[in-house]
N, C-alpha and C. Protein backbone atom coordinates (compact mmCIF):
# COMPACT_ATOMS: atom_id res chain seq x y z
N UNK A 1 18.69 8.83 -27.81
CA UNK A 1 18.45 8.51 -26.41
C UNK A 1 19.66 8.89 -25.54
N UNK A 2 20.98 8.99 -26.63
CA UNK A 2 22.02 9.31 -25.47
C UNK A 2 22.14 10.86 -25.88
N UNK A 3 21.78 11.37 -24.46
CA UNK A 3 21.76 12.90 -24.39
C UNK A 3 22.19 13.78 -22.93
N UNK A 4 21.74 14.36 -22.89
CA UNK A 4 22.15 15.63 -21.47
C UNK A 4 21.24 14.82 -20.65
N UNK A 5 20.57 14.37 -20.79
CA UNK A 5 19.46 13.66 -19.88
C UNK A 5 20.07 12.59 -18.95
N UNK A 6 21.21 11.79 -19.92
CA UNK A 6 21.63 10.55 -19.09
C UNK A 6 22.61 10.96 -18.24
N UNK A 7 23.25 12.45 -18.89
CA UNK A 7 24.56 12.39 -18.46
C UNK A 7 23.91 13.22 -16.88
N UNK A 8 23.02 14.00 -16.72
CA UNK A 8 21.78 14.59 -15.91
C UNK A 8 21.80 13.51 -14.72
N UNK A 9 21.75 12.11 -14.94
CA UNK A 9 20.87 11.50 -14.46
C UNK A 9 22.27 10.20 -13.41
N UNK A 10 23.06 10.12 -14.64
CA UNK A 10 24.75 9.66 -14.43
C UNK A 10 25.49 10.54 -12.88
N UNK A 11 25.26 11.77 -13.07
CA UNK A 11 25.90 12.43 -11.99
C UNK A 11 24.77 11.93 -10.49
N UNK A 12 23.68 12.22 -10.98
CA UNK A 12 22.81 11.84 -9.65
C UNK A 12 23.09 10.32 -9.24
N UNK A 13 22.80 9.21 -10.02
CA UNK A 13 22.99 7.89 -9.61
C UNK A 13 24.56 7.95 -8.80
N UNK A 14 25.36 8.94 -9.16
CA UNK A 14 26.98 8.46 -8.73
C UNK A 14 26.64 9.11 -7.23
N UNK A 15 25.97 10.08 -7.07
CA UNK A 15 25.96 10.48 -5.88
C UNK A 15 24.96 9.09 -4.76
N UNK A 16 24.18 8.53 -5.21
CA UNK A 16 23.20 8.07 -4.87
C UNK A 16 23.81 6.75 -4.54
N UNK A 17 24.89 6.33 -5.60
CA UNK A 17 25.69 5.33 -5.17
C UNK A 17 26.75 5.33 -4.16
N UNK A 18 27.17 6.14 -3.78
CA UNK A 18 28.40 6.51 -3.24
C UNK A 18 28.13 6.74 -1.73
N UNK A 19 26.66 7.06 -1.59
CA UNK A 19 25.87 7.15 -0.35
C UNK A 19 25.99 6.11 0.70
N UNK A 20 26.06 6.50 1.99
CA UNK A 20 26.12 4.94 2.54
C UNK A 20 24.57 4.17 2.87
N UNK A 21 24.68 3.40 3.30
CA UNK A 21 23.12 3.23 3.55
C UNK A 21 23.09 1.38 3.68
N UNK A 22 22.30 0.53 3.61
CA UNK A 22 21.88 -0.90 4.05
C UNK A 22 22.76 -1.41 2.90
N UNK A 23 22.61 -0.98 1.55
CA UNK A 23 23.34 -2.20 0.71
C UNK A 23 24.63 -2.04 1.06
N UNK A 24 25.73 -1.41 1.24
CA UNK A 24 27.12 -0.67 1.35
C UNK A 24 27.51 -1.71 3.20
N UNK A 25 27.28 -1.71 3.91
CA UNK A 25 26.23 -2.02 5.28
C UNK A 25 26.64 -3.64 5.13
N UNK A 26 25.80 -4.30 3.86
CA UNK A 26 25.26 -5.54 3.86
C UNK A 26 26.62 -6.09 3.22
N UNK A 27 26.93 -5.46 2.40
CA UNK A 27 28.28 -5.66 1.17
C UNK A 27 29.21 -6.53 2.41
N UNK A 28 29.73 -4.93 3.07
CA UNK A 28 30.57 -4.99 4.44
C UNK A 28 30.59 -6.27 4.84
N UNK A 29 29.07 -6.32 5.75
CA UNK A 29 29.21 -7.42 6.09
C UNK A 29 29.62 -9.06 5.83
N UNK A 30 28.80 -8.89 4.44
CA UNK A 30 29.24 -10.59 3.89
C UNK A 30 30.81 -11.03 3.53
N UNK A 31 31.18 -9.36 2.90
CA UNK A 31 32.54 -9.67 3.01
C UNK A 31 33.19 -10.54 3.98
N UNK A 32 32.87 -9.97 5.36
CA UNK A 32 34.02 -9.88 6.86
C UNK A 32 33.98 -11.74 7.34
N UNK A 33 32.24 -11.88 6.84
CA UNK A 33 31.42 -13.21 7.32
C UNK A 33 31.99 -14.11 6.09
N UNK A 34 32.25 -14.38 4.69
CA UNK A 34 31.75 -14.93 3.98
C UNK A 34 33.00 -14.53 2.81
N UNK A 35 33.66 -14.03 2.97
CA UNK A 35 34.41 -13.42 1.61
C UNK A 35 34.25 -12.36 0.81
N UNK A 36 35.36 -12.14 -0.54
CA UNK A 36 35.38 -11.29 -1.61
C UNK A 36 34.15 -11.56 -2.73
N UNK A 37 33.98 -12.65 -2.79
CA UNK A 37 33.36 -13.56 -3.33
C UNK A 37 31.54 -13.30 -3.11
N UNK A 38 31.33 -13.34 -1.84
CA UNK A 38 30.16 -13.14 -1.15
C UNK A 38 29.60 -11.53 -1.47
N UNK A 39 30.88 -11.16 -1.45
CA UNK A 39 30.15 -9.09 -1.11
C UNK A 39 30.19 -8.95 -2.72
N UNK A 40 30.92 -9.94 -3.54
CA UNK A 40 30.45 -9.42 -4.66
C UNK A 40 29.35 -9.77 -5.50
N UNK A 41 28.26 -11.09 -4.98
CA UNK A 41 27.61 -11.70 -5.53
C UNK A 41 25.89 -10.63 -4.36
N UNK A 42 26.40 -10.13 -3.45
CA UNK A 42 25.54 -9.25 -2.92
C UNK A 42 25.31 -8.19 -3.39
N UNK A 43 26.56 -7.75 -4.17
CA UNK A 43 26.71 -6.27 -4.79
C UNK A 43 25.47 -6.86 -6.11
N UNK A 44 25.72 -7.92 -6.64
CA UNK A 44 25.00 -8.02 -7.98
C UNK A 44 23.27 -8.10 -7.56
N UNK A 45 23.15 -8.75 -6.76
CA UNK A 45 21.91 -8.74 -5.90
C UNK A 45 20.73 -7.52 -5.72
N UNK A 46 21.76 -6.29 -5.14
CA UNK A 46 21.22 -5.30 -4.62
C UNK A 46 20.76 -4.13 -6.19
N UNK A 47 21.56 -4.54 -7.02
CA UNK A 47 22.02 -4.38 -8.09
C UNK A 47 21.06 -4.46 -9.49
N UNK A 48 20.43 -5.71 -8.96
CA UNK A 48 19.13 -6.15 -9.91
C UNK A 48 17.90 -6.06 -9.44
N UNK A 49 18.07 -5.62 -8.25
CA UNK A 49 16.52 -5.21 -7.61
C UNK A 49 16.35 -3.71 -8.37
N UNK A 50 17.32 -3.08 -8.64
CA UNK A 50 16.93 -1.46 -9.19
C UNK A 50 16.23 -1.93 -11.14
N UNK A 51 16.82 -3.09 -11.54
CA UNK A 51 15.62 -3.28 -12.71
C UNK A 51 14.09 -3.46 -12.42
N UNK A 52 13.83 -4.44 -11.22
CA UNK A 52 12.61 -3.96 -10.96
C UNK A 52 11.90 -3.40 -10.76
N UNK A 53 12.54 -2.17 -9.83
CA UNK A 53 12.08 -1.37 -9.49
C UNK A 53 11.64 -0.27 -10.75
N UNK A 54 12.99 -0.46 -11.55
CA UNK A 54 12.37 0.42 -13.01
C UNK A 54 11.52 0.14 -13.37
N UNK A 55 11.10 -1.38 -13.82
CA UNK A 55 10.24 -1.93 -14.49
C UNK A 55 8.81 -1.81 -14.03
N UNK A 56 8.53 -1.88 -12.24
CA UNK A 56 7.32 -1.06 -11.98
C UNK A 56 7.14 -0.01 -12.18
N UNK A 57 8.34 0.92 -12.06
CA UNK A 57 8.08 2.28 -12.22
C UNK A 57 7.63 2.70 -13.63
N UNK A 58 8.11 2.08 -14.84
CA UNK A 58 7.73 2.29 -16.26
C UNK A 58 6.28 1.73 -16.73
N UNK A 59 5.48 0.74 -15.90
CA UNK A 59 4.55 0.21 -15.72
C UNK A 59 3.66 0.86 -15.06
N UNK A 60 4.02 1.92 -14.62
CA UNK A 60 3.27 2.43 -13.55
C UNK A 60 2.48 2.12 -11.86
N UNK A 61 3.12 0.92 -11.85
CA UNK A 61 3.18 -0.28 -10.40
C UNK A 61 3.68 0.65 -9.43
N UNK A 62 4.40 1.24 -9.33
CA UNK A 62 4.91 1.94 -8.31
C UNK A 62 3.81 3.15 -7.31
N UNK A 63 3.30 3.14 -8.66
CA UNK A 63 1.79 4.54 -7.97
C UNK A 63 0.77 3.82 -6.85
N UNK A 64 0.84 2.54 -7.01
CA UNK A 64 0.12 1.71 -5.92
C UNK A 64 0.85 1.23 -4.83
N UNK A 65 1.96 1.73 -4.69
CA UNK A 65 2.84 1.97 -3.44
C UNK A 65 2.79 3.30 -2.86
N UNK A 66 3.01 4.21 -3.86
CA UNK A 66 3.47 5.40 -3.44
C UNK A 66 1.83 5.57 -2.80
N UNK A 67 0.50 5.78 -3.50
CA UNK A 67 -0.29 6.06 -2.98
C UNK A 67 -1.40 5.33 -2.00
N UNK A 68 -0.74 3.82 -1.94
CA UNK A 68 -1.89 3.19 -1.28
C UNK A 68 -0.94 2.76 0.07
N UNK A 69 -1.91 3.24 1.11
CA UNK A 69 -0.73 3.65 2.11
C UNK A 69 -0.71 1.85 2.77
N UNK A 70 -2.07 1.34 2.39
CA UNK A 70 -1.19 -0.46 3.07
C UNK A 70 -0.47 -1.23 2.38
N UNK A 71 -0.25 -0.71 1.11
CA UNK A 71 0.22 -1.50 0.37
C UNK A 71 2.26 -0.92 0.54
N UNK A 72 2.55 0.26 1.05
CA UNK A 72 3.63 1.42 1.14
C UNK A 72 3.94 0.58 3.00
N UNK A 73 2.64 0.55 3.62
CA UNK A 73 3.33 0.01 4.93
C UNK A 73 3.94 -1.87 5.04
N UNK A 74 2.69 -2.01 4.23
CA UNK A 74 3.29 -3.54 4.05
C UNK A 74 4.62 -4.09 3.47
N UNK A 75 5.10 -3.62 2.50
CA UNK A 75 6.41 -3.22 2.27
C UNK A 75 7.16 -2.93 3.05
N UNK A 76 7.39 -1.58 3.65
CA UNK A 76 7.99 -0.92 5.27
C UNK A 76 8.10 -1.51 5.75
N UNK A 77 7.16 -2.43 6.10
CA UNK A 77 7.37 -3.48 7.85
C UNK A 77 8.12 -4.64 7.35
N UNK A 78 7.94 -5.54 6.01
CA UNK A 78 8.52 -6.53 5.47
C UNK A 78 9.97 -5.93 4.85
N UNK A 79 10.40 -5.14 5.19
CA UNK A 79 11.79 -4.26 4.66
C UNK A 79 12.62 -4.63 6.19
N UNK A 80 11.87 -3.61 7.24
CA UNK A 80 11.97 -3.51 8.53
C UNK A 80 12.48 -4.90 9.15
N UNK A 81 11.54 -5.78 8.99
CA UNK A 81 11.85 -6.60 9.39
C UNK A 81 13.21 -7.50 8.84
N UNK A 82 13.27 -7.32 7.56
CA UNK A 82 14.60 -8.32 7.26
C UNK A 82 15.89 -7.90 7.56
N UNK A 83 15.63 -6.58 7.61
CA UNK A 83 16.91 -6.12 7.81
C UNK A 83 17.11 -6.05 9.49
N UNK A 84 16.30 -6.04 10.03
CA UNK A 84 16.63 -6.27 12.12
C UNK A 84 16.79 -7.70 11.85
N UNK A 85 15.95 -8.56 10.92
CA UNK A 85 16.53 -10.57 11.04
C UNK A 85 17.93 -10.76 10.59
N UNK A 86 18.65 -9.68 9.71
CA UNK A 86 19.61 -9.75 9.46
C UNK A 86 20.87 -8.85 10.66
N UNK A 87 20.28 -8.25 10.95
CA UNK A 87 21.49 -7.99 11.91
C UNK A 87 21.45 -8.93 13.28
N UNK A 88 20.30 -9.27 13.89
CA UNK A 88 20.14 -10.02 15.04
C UNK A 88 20.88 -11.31 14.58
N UNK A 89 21.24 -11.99 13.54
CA UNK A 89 21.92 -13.00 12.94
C UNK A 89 23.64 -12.75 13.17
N UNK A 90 23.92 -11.22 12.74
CA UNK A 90 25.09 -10.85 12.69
C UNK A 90 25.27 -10.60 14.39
N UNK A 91 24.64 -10.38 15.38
CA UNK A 91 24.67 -9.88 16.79
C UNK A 91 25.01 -11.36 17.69
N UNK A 92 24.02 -12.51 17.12
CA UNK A 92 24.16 -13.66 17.23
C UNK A 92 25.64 -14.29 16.87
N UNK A 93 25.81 -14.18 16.05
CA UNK A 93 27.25 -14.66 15.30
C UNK A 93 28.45 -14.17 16.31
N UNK A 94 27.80 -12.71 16.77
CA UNK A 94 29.26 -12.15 16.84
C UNK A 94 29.68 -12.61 18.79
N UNK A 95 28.08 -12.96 19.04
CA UNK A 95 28.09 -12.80 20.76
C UNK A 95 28.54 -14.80 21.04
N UNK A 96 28.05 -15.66 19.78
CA UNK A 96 28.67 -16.91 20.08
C UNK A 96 30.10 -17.02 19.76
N UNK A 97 30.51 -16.06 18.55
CA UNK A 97 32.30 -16.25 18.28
C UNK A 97 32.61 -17.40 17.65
N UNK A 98 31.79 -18.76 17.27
CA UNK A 98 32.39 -19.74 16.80
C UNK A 98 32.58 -19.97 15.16
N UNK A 99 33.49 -19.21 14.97
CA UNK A 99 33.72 -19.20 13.82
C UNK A 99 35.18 -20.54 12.89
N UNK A 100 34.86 -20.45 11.99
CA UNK A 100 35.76 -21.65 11.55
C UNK A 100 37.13 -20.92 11.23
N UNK A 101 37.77 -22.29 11.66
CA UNK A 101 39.43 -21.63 11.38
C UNK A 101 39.40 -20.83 10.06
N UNK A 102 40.62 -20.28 9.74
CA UNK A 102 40.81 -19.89 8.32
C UNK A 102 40.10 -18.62 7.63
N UNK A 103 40.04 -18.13 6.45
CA UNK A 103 39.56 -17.34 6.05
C UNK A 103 38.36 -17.01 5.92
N UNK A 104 37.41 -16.06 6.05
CA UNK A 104 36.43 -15.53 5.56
C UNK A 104 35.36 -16.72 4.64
N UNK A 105 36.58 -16.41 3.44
CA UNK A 105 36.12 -16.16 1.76
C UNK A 105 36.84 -18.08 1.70
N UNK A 106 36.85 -18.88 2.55
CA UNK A 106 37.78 -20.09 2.40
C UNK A 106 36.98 -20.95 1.10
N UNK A 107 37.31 -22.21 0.25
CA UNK A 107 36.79 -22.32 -0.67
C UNK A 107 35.30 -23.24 -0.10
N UNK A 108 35.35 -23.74 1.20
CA UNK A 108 34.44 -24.48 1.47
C UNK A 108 32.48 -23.49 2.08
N UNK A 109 33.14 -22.54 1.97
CA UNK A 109 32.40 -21.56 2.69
C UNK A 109 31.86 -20.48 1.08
N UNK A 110 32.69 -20.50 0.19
CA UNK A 110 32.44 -19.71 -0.95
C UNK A 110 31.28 -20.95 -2.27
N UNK A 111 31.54 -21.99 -1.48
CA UNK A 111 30.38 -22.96 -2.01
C UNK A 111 28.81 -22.44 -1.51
N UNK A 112 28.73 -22.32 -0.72
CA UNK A 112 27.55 -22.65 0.23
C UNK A 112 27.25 -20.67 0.27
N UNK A 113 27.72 -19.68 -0.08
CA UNK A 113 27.63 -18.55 0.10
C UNK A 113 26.83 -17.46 -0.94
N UNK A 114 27.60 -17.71 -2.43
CA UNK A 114 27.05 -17.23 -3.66
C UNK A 114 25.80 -17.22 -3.32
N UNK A 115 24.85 -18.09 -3.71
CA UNK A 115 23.39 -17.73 -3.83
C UNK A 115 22.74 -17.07 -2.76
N UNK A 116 23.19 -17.33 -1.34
CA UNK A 116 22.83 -16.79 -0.34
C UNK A 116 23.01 -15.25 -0.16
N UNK A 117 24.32 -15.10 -0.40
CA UNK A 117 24.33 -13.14 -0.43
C UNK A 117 23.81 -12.65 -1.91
N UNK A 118 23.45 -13.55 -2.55
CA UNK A 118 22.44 -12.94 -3.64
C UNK A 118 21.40 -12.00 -3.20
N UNK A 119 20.79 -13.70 -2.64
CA UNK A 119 19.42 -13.36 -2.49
C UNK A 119 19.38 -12.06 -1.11
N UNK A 120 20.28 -12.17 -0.22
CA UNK A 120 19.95 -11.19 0.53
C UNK A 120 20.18 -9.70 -0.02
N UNK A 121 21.24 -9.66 -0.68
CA UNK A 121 20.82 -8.32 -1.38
C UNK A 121 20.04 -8.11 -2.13
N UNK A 122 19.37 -8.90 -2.84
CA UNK A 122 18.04 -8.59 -3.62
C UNK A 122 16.99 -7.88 -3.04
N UNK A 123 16.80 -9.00 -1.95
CA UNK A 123 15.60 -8.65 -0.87
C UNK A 123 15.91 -7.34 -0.47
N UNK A 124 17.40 -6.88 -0.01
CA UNK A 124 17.15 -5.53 0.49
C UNK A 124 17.01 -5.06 0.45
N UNK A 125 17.41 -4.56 -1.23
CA UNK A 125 16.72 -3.60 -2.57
C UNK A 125 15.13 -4.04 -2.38
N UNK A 126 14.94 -5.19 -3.03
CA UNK A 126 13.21 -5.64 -3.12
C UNK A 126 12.51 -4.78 -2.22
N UNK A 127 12.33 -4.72 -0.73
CA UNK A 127 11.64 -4.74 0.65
C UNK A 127 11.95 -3.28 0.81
N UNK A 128 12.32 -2.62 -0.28
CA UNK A 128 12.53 -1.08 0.62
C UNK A 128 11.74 -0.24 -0.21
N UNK A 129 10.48 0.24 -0.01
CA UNK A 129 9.69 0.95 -0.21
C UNK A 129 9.88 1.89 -0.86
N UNK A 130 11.16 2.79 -0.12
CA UNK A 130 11.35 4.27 -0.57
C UNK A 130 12.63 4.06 -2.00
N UNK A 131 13.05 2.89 -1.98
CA UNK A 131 13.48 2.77 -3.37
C UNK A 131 12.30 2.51 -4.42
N UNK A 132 11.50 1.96 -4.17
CA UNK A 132 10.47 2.22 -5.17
C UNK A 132 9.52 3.46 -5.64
N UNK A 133 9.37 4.00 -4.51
CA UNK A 133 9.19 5.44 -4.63
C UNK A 133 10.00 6.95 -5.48
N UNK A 134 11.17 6.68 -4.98
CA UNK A 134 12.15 6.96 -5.63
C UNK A 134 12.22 6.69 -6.82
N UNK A 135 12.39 6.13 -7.70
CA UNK A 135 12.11 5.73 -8.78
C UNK A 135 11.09 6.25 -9.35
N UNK A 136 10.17 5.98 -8.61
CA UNK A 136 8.91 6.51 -9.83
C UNK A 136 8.84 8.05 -10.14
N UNK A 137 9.58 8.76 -8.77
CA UNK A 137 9.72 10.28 -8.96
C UNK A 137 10.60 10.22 -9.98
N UNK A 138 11.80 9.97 -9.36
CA UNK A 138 13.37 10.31 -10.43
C UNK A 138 13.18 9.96 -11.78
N UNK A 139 13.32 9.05 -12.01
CA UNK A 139 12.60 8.46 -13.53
C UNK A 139 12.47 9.25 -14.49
N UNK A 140 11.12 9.72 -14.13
CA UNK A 140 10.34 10.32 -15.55
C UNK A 140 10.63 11.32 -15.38
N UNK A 141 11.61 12.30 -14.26
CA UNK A 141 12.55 13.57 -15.11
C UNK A 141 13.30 13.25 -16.32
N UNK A 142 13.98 12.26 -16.08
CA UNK A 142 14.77 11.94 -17.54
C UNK A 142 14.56 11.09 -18.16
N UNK A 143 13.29 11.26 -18.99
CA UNK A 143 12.77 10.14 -19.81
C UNK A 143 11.64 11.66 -20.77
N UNK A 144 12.68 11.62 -21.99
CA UNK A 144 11.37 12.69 -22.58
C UNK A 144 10.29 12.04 -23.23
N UNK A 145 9.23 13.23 -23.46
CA UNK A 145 8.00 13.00 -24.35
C UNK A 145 8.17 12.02 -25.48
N UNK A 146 8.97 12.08 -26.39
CA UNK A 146 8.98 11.00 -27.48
C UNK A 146 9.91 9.83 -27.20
N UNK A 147 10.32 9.63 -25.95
CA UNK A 147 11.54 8.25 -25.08
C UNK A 147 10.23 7.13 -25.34
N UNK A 148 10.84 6.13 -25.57
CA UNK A 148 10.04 4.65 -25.66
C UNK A 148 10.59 4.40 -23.76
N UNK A 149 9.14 4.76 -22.99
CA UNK A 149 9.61 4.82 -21.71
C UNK A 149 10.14 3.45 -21.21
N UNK A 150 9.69 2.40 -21.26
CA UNK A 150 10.15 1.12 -20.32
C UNK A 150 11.70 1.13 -20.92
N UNK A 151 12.17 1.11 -22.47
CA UNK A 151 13.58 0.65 -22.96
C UNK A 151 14.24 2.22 -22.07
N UNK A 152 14.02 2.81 -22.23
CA UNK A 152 14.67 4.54 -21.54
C UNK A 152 14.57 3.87 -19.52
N UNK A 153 13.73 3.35 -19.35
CA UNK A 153 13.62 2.87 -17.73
C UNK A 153 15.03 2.08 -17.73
N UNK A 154 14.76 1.04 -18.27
CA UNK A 154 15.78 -0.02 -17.93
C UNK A 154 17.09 0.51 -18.64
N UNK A 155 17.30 1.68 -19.40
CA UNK A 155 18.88 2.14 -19.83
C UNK A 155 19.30 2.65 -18.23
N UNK A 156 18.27 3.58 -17.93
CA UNK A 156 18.59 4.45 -16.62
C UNK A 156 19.33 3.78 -15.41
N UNK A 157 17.97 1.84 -15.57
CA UNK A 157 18.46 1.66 -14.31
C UNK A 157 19.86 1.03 -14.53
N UNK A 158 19.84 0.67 -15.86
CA UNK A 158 20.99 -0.14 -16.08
C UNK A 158 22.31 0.62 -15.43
N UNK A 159 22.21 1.73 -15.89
CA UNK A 159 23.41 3.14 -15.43
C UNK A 159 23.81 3.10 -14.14
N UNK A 160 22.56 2.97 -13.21
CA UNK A 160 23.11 3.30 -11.68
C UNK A 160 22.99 1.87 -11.05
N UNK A 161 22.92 0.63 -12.11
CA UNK A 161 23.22 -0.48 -11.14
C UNK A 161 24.39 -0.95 -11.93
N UNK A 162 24.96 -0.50 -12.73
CA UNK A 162 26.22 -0.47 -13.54
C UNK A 162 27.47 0.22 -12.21
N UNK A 163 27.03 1.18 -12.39
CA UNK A 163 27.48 2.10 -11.21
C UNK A 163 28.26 1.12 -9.93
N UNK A 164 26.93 0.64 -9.59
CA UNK A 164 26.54 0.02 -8.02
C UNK A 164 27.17 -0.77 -7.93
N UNK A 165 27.20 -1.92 -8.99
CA UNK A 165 28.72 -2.89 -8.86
C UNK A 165 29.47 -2.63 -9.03
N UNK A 166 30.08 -1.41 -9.80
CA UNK A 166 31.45 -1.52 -9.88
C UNK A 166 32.30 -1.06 -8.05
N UNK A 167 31.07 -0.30 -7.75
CA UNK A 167 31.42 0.62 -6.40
C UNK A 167 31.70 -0.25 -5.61
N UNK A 168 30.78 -1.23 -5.05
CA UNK A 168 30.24 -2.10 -4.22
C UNK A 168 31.46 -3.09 -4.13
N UNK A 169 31.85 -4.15 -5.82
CA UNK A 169 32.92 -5.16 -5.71
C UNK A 169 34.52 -4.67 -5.36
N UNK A 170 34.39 -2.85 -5.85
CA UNK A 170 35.26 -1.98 -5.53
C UNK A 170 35.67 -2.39 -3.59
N UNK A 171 34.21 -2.22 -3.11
CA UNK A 171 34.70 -1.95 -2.01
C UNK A 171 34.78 -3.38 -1.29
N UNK A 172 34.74 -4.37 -1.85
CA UNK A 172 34.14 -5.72 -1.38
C UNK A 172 36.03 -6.17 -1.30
N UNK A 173 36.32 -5.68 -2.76
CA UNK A 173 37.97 -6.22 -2.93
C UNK A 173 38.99 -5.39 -1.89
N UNK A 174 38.30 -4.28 -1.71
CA UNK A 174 39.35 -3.95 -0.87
C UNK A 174 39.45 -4.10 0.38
N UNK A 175 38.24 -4.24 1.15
CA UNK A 175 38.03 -5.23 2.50
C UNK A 175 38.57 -6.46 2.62
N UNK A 176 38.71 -7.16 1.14
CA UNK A 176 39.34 -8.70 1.14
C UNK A 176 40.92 -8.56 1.35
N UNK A 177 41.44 -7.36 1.13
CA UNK A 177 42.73 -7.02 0.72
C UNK A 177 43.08 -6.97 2.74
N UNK A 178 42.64 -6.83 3.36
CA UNK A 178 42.45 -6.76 4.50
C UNK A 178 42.36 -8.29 5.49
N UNK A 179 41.73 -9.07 4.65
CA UNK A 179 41.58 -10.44 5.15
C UNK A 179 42.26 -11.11 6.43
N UNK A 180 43.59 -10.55 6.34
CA UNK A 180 44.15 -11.35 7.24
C UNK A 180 43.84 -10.59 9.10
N UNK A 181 43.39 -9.47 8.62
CA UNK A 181 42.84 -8.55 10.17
C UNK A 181 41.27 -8.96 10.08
N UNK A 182 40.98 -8.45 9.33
CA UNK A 182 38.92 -8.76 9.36
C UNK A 182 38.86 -10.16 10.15
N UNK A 183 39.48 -10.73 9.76
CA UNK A 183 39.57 -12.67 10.06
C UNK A 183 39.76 -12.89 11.17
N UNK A 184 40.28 -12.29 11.86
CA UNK A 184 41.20 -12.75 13.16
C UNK A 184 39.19 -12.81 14.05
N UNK A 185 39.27 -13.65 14.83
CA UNK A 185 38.02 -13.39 16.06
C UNK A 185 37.73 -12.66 16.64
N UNK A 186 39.04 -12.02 17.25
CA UNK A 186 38.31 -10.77 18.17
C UNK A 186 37.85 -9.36 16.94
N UNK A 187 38.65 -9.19 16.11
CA UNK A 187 38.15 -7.88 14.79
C UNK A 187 36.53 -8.76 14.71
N UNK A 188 36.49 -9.67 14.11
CA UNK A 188 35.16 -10.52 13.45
C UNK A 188 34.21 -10.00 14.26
N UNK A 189 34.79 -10.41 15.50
CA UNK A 189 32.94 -10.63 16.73
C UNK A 189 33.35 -8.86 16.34
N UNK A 190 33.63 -7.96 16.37
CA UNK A 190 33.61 -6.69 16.56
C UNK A 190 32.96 -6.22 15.69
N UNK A 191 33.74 -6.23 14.50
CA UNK A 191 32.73 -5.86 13.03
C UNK A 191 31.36 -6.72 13.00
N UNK A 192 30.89 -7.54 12.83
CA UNK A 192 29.89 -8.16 13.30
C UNK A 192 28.26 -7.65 14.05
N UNK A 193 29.35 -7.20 15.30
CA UNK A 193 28.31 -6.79 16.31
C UNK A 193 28.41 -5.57 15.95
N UNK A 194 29.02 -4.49 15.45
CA UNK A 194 28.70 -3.46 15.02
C UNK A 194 27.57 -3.38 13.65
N UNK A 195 27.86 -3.93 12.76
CA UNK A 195 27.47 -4.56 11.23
C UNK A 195 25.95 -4.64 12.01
N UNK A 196 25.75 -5.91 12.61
CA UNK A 196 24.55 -6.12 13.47
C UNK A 196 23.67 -4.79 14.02
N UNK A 197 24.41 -4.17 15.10
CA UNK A 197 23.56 -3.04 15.63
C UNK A 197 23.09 -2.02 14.78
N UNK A 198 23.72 -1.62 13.49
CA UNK A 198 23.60 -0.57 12.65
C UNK A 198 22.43 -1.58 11.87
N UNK A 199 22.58 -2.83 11.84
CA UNK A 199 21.47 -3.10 10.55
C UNK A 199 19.94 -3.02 11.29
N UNK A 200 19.77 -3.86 12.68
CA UNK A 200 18.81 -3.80 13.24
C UNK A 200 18.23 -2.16 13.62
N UNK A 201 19.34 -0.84 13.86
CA UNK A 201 19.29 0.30 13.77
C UNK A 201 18.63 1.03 12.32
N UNK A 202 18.69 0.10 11.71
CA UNK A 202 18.34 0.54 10.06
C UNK A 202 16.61 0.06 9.58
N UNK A 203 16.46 -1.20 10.65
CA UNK A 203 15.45 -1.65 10.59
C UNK A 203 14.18 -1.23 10.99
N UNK A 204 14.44 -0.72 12.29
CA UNK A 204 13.56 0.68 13.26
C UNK A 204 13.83 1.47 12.81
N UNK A 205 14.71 1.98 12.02
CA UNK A 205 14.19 3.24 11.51
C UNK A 205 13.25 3.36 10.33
N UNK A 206 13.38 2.14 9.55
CA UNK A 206 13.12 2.14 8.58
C UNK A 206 11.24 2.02 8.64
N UNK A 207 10.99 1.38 10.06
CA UNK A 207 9.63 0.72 10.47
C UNK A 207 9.16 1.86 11.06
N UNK A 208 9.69 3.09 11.69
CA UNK A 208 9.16 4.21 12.06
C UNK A 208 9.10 5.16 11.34
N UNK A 209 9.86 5.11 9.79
CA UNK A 209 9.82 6.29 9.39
C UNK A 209 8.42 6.75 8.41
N UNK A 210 8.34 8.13 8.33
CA UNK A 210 6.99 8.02 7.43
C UNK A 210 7.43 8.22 5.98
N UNK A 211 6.53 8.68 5.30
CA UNK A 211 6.80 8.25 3.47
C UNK A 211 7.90 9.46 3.16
């Protein structure tokens, strides 16, 4: 199973990871809001939505996205939408300013945070259509005729969500390394309301675009 195929497949995921796009976006954000702590429990998030996505795709679940166009929009719009609820949150945040003394990542705030930037990176992965799509194309290039396909699915996805955290907590630690500027109020409301406009920007596009 370990062959030219993975290593085929290794170079594409690195490109694919390295890309910017909503999870990279979302990372950012929880960092600036929430800590080192936060962007890295988002990174794991965004991270484990690509097993599912294998796992339909090896199931063949994915063909009732790709081809059934309400089932491809219903997705779209429930993608669309979380990600404009998530920046209008960050636009909100940034236009009230009341943020708590102290750090980001402080220990009272890294209680109450973990599960929360989980789940939002899950969802972001979850709710995005064209990652499921994706998948079902990419996939079964590198998965040969005699591959036991679902264990060959989940090596693949394992690879590029292997990848994805290391990139992601990569970039989560080095934003934290920063802490004492990200933190300050006036940077915060800034990154914020930028973080914000690009996500709700991500959201319309995502709700207008076609397959």
């Amino acid at each position: 199973m370990f062959d030219s195929q993975l290593l085929a497949f290794a170079v594409v995921a690195a490109v694919l990871t390295l890309s910017p796009g909503a999870d990279t976006l979302l990372v950012i954000r929880n960092v600036v809001t929430r800590g080192r702590r936060a962007g890295a429990t988002t990174a794991l998030g965004i991270c484990s939505g690509l097993f599912l996505h294998a796992t339909l795709s090896a199931l063949g679940l994915s063909v009732l996205i790709a081809h059934s166009a309400f089932a491809y929009q219903l997705l779209k719009f429930a993608g669309a939408i979380y990600l404009v609820w998530l920046g209008v949150q960050s636009l909100s945040a940034a236009l009230r300013g009341d943020y708590p003394h102290g750090p980001a990542g402080d220990a009272a705030q890294q209680r109450v945070s973990a599960s929360r930037s989980f789940t939002e990176g899950l969802l972001t992965n979850l709710l995005n259509p064209k990652v499921a799509v994706f998948y079902l194309a990419l996939l079964p290039q590198f998965i040969a005729v005699d591959d036991p396909v679902f264990v060959k699915s989940i090596l693949l996805a394992g690879i590029h969500a292997a990848m994805g955290v290391v990139w992601l907590v990569a970039l989560a630690s080095l934003l934290d390394r920063a802490r004492a500027v990200i933190t300050r109020p006036r940077v915060r409301r800034m990154l914020e309301a930028v973080s914000g406009s690009i996500l709700v920007g991500l959201g319309a596009r995502l709700a207008l675009s076609e397959r």
